[in-house]
Protein backbone atom coordinates (compact mmCIF):
# COMPACT_ATOMS: atom_id res chain seq x y z
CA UNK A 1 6.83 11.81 -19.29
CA UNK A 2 9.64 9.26 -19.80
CA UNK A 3 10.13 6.18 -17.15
CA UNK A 4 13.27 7.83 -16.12
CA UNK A 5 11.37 10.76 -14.80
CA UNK A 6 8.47 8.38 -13.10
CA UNK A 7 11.11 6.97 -11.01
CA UNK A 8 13.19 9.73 -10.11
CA UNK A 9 12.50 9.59 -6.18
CA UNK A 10 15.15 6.49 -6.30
CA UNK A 11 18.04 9.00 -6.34
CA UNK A 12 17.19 9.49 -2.63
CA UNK A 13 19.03 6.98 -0.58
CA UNK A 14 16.76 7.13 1.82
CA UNK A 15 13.96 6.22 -0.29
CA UNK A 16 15.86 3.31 -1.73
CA UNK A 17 16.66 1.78 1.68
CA UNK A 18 12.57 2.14 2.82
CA UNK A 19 11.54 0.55 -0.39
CA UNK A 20 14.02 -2.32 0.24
CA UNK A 21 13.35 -2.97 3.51
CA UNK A 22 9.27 -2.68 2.74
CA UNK A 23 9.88 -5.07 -0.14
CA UNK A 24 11.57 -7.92 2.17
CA UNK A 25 9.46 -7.78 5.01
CA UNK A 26 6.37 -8.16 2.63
CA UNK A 27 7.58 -10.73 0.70
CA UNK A 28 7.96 -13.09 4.26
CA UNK A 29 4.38 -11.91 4.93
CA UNK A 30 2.56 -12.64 1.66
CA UNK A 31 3.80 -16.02 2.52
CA UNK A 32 3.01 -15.86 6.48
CA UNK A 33 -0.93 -15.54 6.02
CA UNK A 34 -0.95 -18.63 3.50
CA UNK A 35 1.20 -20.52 6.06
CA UNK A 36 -0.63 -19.55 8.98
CA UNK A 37 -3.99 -20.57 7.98
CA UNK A 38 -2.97 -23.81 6.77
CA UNK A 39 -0.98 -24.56 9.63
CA UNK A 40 -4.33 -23.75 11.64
CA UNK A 41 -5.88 -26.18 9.22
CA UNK A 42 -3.64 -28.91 10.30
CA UNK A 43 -4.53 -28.80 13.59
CA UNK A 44 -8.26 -28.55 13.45
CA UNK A 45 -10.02 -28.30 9.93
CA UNK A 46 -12.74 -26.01 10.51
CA UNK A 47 -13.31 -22.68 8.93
CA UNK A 48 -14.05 -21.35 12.67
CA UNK A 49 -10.71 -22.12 14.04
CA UNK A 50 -9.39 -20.35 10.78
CA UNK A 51 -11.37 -17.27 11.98
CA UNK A 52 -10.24 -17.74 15.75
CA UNK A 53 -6.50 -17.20 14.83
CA UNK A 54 -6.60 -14.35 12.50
CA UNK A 55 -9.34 -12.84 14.55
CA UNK A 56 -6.74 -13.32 17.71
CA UNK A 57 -3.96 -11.08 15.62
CA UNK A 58 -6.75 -8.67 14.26
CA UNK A 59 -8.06 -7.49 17.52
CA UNK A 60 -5.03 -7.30 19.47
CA UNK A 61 -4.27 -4.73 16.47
CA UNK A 62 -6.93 -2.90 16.57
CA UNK A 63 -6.69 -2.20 20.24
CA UNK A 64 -3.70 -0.76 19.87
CA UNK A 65 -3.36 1.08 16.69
CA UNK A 66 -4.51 4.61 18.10
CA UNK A 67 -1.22 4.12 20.77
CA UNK A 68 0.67 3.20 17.66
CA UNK A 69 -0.05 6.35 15.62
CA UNK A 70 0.78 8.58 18.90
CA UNK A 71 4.13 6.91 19.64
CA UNK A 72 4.59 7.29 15.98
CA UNK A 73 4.22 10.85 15.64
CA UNK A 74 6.32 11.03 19.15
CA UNK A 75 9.34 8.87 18.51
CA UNK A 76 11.40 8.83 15.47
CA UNK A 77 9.45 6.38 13.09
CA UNK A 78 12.43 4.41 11.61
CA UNK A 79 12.85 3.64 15.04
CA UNK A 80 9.79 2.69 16.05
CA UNK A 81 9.70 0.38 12.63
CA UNK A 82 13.00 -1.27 13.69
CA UNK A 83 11.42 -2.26 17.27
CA UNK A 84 7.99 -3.90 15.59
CA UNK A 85 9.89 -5.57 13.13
CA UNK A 86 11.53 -7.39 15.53
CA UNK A 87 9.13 -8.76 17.54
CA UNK A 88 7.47 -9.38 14.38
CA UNK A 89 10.60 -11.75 13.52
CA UNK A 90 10.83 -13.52 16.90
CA UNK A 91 6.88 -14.38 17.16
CA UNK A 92 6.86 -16.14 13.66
CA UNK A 93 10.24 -17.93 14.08
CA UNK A 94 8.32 -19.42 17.41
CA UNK A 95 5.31 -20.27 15.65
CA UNK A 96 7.65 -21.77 12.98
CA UNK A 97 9.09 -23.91 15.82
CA UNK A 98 6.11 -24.96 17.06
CA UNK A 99 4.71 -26.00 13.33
CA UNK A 100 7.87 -27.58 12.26
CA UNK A 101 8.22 -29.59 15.53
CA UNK A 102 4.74 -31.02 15.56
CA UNK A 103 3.90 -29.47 18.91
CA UNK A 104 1.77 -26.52 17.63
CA UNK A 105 -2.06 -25.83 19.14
CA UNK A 106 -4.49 -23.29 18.47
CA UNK A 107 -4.34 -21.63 21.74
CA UNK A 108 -0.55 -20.73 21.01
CA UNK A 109 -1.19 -20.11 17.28
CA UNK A 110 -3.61 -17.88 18.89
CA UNK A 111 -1.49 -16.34 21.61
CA UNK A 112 2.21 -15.35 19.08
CA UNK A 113 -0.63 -13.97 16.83
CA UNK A 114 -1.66 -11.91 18.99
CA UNK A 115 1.11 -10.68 20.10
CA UNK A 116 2.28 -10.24 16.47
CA UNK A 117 -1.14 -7.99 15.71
CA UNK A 118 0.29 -5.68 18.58
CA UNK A 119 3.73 -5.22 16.98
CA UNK A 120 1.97 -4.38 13.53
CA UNK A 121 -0.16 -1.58 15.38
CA UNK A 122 2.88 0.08 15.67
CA UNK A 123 3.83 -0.77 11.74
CA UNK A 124 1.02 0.59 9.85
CA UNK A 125 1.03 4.06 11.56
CA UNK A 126 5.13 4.52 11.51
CA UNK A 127 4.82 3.50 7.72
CA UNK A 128 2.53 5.32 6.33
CA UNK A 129 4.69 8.29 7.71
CA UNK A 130 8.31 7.88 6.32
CA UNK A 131 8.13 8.76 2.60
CA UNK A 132 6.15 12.59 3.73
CA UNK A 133 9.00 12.54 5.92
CA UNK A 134 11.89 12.46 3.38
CA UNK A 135 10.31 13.62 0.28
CA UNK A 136 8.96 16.84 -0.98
CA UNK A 137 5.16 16.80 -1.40
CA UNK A 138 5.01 17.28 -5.18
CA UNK A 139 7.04 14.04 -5.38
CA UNK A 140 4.73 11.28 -2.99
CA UNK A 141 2.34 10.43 -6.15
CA UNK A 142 5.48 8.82 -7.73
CA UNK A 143 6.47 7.76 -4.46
CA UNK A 144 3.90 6.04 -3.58
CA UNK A 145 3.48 4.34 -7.01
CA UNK A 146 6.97 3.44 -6.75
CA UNK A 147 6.70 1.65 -3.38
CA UNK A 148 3.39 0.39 -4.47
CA UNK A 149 4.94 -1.68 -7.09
CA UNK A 150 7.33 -2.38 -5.05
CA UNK A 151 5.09 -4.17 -2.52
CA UNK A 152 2.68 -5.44 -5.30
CA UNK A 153 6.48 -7.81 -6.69
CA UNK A 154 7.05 -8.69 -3.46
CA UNK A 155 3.31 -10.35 -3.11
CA UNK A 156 3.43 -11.82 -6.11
CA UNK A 157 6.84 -13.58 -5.20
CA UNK A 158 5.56 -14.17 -1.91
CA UNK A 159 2.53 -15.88 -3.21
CA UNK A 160 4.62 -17.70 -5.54
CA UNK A 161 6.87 -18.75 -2.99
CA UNK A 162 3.81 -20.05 -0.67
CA UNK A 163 2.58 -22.18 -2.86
CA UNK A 164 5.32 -23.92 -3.64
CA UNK A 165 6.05 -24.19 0.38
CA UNK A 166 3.11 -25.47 1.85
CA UNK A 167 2.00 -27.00 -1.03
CA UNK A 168 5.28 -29.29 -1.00
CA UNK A 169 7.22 -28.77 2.29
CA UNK A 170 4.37 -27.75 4.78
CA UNK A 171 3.44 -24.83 6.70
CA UNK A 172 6.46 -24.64 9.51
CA UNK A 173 8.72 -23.37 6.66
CA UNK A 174 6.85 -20.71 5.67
CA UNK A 175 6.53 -18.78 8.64
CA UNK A 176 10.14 -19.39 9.22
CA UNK A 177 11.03 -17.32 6.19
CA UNK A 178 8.82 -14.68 7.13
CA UNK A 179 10.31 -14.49 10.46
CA UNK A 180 13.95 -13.68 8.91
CA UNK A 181 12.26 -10.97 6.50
CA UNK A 182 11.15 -9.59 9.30
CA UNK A 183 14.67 -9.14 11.01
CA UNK A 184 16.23 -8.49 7.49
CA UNK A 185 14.17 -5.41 7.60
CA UNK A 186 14.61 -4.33 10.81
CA UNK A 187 18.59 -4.36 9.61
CA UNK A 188 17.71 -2.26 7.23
CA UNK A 189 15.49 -0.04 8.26
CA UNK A 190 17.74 1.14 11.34
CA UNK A 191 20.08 2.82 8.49
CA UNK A 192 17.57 4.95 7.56
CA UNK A 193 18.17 8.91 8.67
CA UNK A 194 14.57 10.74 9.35
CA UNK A 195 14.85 14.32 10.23
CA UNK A 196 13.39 15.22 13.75
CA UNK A 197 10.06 16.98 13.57
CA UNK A 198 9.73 19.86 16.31
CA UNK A 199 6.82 18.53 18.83
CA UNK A 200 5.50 20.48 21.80
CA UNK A 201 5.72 18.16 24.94
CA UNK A 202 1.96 16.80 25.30
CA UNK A 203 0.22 14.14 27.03
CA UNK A 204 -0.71 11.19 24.75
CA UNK A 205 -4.74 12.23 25.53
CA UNK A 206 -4.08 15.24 24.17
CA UNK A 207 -1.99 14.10 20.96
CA UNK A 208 -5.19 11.89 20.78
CA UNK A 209 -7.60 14.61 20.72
CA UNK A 210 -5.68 16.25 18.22
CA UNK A 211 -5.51 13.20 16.11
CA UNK A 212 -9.11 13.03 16.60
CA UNK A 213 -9.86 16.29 15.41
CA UNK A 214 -7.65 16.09 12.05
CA UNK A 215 -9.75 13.35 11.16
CA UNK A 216 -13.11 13.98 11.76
CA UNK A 217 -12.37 17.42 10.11
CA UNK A 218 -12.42 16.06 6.97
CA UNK A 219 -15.66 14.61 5.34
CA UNK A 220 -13.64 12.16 3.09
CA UNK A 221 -11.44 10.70 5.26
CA UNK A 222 -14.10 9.46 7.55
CA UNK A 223 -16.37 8.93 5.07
CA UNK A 224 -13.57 6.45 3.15
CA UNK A 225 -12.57 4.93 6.69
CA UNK A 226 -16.50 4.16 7.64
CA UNK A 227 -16.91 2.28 4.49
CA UNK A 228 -13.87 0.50 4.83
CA UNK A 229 -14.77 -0.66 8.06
CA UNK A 230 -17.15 -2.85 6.50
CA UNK A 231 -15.43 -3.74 2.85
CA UNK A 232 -12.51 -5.06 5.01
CA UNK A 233 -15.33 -6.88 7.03
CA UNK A 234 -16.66 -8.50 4.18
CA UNK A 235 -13.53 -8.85 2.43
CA UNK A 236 -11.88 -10.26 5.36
CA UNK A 237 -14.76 -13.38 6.29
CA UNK A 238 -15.11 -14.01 2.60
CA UNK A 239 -11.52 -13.92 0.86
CA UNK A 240 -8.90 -13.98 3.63
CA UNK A 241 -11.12 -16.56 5.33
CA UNK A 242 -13.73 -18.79 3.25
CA UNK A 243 -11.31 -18.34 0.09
CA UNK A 244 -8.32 -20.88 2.03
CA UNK A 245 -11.19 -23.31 3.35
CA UNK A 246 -13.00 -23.07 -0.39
CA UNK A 247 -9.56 -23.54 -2.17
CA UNK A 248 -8.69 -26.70 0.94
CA UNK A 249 -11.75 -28.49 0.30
CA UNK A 250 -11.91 -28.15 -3.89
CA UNK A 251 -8.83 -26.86 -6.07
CA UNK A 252 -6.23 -27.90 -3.22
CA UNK A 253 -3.33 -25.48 -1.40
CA UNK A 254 -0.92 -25.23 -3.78
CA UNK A 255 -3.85 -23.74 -5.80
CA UNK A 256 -4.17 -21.20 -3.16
CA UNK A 257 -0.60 -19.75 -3.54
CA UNK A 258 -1.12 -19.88 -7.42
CA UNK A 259 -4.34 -17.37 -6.85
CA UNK A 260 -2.26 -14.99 -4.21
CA UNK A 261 0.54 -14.99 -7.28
CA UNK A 262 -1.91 -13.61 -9.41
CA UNK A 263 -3.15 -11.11 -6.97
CA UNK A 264 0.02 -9.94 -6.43
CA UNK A 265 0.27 -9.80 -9.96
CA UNK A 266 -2.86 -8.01 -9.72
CA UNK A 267 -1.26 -5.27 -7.62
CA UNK A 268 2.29 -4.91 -10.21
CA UNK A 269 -0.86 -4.41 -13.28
CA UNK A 270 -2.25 -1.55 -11.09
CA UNK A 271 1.01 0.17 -9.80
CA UNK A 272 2.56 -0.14 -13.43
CA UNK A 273 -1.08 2.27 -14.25
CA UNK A 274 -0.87 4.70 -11.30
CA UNK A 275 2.71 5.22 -11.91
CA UNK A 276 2.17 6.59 -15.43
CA UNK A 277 -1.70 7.97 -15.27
CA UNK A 278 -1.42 9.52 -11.97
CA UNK A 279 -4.87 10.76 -11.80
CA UNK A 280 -6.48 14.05 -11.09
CA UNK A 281 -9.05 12.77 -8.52
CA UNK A 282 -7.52 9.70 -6.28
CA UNK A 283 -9.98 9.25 -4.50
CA UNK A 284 -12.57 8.49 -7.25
CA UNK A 285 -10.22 5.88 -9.57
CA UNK A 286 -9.48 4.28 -6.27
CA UNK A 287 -12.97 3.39 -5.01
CA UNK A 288 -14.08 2.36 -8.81
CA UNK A 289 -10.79 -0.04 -8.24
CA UNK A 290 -12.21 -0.93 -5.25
CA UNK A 291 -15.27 -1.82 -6.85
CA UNK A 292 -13.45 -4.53 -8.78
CA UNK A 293 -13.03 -6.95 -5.37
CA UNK A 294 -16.40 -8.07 -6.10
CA UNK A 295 -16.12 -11.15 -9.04
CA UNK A 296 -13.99 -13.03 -6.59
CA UNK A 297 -16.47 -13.41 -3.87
CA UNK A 298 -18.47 -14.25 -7.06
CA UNK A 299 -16.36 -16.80 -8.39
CA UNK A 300 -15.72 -18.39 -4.83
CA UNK A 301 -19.21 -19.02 -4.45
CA UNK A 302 -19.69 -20.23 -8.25
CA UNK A 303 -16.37 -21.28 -10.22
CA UNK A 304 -14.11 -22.81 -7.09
CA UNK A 305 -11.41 -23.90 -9.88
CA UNK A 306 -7.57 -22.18 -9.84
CA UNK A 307 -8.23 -20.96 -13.22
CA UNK A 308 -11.07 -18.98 -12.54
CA UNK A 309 -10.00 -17.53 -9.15
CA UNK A 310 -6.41 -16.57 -9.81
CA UNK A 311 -8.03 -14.45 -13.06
CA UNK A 312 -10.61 -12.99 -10.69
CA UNK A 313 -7.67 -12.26 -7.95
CA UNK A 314 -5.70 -10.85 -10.48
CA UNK A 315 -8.30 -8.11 -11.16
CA UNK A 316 -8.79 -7.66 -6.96
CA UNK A 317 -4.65 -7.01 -7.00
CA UNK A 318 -5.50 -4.10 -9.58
CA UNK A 319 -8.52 -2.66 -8.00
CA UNK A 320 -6.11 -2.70 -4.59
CA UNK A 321 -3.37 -0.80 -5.69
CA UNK A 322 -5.38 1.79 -7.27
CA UNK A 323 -7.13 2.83 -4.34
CA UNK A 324 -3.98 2.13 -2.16
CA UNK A 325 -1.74 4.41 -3.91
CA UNK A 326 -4.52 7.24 -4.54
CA UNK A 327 -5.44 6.85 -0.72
CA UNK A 328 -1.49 7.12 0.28
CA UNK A 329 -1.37 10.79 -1.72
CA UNK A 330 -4.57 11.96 -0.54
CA UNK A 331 -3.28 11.35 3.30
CA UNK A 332 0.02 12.32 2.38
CA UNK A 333 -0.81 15.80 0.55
CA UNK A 334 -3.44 16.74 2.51
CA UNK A 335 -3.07 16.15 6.37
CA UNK A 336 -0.23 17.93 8.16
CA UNK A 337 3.02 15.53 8.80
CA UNK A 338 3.56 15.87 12.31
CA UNK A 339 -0.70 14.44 12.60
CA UNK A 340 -0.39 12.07 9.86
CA UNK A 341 0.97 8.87 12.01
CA UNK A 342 -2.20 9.40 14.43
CA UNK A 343 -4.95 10.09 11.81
CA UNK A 344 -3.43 7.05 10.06
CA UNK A 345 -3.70 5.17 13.26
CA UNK A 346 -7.44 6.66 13.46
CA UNK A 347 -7.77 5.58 9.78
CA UNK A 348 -6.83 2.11 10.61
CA UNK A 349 -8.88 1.67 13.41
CA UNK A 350 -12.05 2.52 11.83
CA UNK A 351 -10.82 0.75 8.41
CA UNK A 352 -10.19 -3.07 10.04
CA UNK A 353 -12.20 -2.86 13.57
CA UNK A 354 -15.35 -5.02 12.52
CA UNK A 355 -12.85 -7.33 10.65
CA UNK A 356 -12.63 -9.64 13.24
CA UNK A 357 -16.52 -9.77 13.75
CA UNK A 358 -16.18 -11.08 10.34
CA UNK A 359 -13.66 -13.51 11.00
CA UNK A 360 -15.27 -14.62 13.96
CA UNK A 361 -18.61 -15.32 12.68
CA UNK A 362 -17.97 -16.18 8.94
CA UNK A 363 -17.59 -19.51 9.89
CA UNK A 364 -20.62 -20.25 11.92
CA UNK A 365 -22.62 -18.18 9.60
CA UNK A 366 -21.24 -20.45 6.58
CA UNK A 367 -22.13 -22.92 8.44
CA UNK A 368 -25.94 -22.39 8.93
CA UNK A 369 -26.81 -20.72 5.26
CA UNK A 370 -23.54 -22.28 3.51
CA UNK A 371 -20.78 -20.56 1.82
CA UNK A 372 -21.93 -20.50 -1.36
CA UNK A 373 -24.87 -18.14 0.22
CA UNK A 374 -21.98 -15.96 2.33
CA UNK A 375 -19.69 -15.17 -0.90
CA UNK A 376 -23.22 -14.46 -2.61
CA UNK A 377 -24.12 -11.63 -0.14
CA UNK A 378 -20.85 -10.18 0.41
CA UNK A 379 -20.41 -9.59 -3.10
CA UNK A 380 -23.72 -8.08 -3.31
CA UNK A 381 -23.04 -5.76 -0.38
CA UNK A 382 -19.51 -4.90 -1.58
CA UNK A 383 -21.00 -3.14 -4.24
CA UNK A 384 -23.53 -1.10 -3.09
CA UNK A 385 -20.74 0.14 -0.06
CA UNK A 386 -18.75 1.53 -2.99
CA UNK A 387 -21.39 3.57 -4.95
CA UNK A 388 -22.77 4.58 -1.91
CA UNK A 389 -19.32 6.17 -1.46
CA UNK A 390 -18.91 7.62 -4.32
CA UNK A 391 -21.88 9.42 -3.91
CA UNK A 392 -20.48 11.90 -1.41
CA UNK A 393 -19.28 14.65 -3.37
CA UNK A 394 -16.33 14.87 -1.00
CA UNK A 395 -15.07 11.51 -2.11
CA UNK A 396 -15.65 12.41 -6.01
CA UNK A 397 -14.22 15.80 -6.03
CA UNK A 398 -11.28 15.41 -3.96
CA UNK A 399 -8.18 16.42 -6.01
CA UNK A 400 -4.38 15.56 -5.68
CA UNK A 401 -2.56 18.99 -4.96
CA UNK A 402 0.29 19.25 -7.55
CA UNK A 403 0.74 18.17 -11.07
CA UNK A 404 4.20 16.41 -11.52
């Protein structure tokens, strides 16, 4: 099948004004999380002040990503992605103010975290909802590919981008870019024409319980979402956490940016793949992708160098996108699309709810066994999570509807 045909969704002008606006609000935020945690690192250098802030926009979202998928599936989601993105926008251009001006402290890091975790409850759910919504079914494994690679050149710009920022103009600058992606793509996003899907009026217990019941119905979406609940656990206290402290206290910031370049680069490797393999069982290729997050942790603990962690971050962006585009089809083929918001939102929940206990503690734990020891252990537990995944024959045999 030629390239032409792989990217044959693009016709739609809908689907050309999502991908856009996905592409520019991502770029501002692979550069927001580099910003952020060295802007928390200016005020107070230790790894459990690092944890405190992301932890403070993690549970906030949490708590609200079940409302999220409901108000999702309710309201038109264009709509719904306009509003987050917004407030998105306005809380990082105030924590840029505060970082630029000298005047920032943890507590109101904290605080416009938080409420920026609450705005991306809405996000994720509303999201993963829009390309079902304009496309035909037979066409969201290209989709999907398509805006994966799209995301994957935006992180990989981003990261590219970050370095160069903090590494040479500081923090405060940063986050003020991400706050105008953020509004760019609200802009953007508010041109976008979703057709209405019939709803019975319900309370929002009840679109809950329905929610609910999609996605317990289904053996391998719980299955995937329980073990993700503690990958993202481990991958959040010993990447998004220890790997910024790690990279502050031996191969410097700028360093830092070059390894989320080369995850992001990572991510383009794998989407360039899934666009032209498109495999028979997503579900399987993804979680052996997954699988490949391990050698960082690995490399943290034993080869702290730029070298050595942008390769190993590289193969992490790969792993990624193979599981993220063949866990987009799966949800998008095979759960109904006026559910698919909520079970998302159910998805979510289970998939990132411990990653603030990992946040939390990473640092105190680091601190008592080191975090040489820390990486160590989450690499070995990140492995045997995966195979014991793949051992559910749900997981393994689960098959993409169409062939395109």
């Amino acid at each position: 099948m030629s390239w032409r045909a792989d990217l044959a969704v693009l016709r739609h002008r809908d689907v050309r004004i999502f991908l856009s606006a996905r592409f520019v609000s991502l770029l501002g935020s692979s550069i927001a999380p580099i910003a952020l945690v060295f802007a928390v690192l200016d005020v107070s250098d230790k790894a459990s002040a690092v944890g405190l802030v992301l932890a403070a926009r993690s549970i906030p979202n949490v708590i609200f990503l079940l409302i999220g998928g409901v108000i999702s599936d309710r309201l038109p989601r264009h709509l719904v992605l306009v509003v987050a993105n917004t407030v998105s926008g306005l809380t990082q251009g105030l924590a840029a103010a505060l970082v630029l001006s000298g005047h920032a402290r943890l507590w109101q890091l904290a605080v416009i975290e938080a409420v920026n975790g609450v705005a991306a409850a809405f996000v994720m759910p509303a999201m993963t909802g829009i390309l079902p919504s304009i496309l035909d079914r037979d066409e969201l494994p290209q989709a999907n590919a398509v805006s994966g690679f799209a995301r994957s050149v935006a992180l990989i710009g981003g990261g590219a981008v970050a370095g160069v920022i903090v590494g040479f103009t500081g923090p405060g600058v940063g986050l003020a870019v991400d706050g105008v992606t953020f509004c760019l793509a609200a802009a953007l996003l508010s041109r976008l024409r979703i057709p209405r899907i019939p709803r019975d009026r319900t309370s929002v217990l009840h679109d809950l319980r329905v929610g609910w019941t999609e996605f317990v119905s289904r053996q391998w979406v719980w299955v995937i979402v329980v073990a993700f609940g503690l990958l993202n656990m481990i991958f959040s206290a010993c990447y998004n956490t220890l790997g910024p402290v790690i990279a502050n206290d031996t191969f410097g910031r700028a360093g830092w940016g070059v390894v989320s370049a080369c995850f992001g680069a990572g991510l383009i490797a794998g989407g360039i793949v899934m666009i032209r393999v498109k495999p028979r069982y997503p579900l399987r290729i993804g979680m052996l992708g997954v699988f490949l997050s391990a050698p960082v942790f690995l490399c943290l603990a034993l080869a702290p160098n730029t070298i050595a962690v942008a390769a190993m971050a590289f193969v992490v962006g790969i792993g990624f996108e193979m599981f993220g585009i063949g866990w987009e089809t799966a949800l998008g083929q095979h759960i109904p699309l006026d559910k698919l918001s909520r079970v998302s939102s159910y998805d979510m929940l289970g998939s990132f709810i411990a990653s603030p206990a990992g946040q939390l503690s990473v640092g105190y734990v680091a601190a008592v066994v080191s975090i040489k020891a820390v990486e160590l252990y989450g690499a070995a537990l990140h492995i045997l999570i995966v195979f014991a995944t793949l051992l559910v024959p749900s997981v393994w045999r689960l098959q993409r509807t169409t062939d395109t």
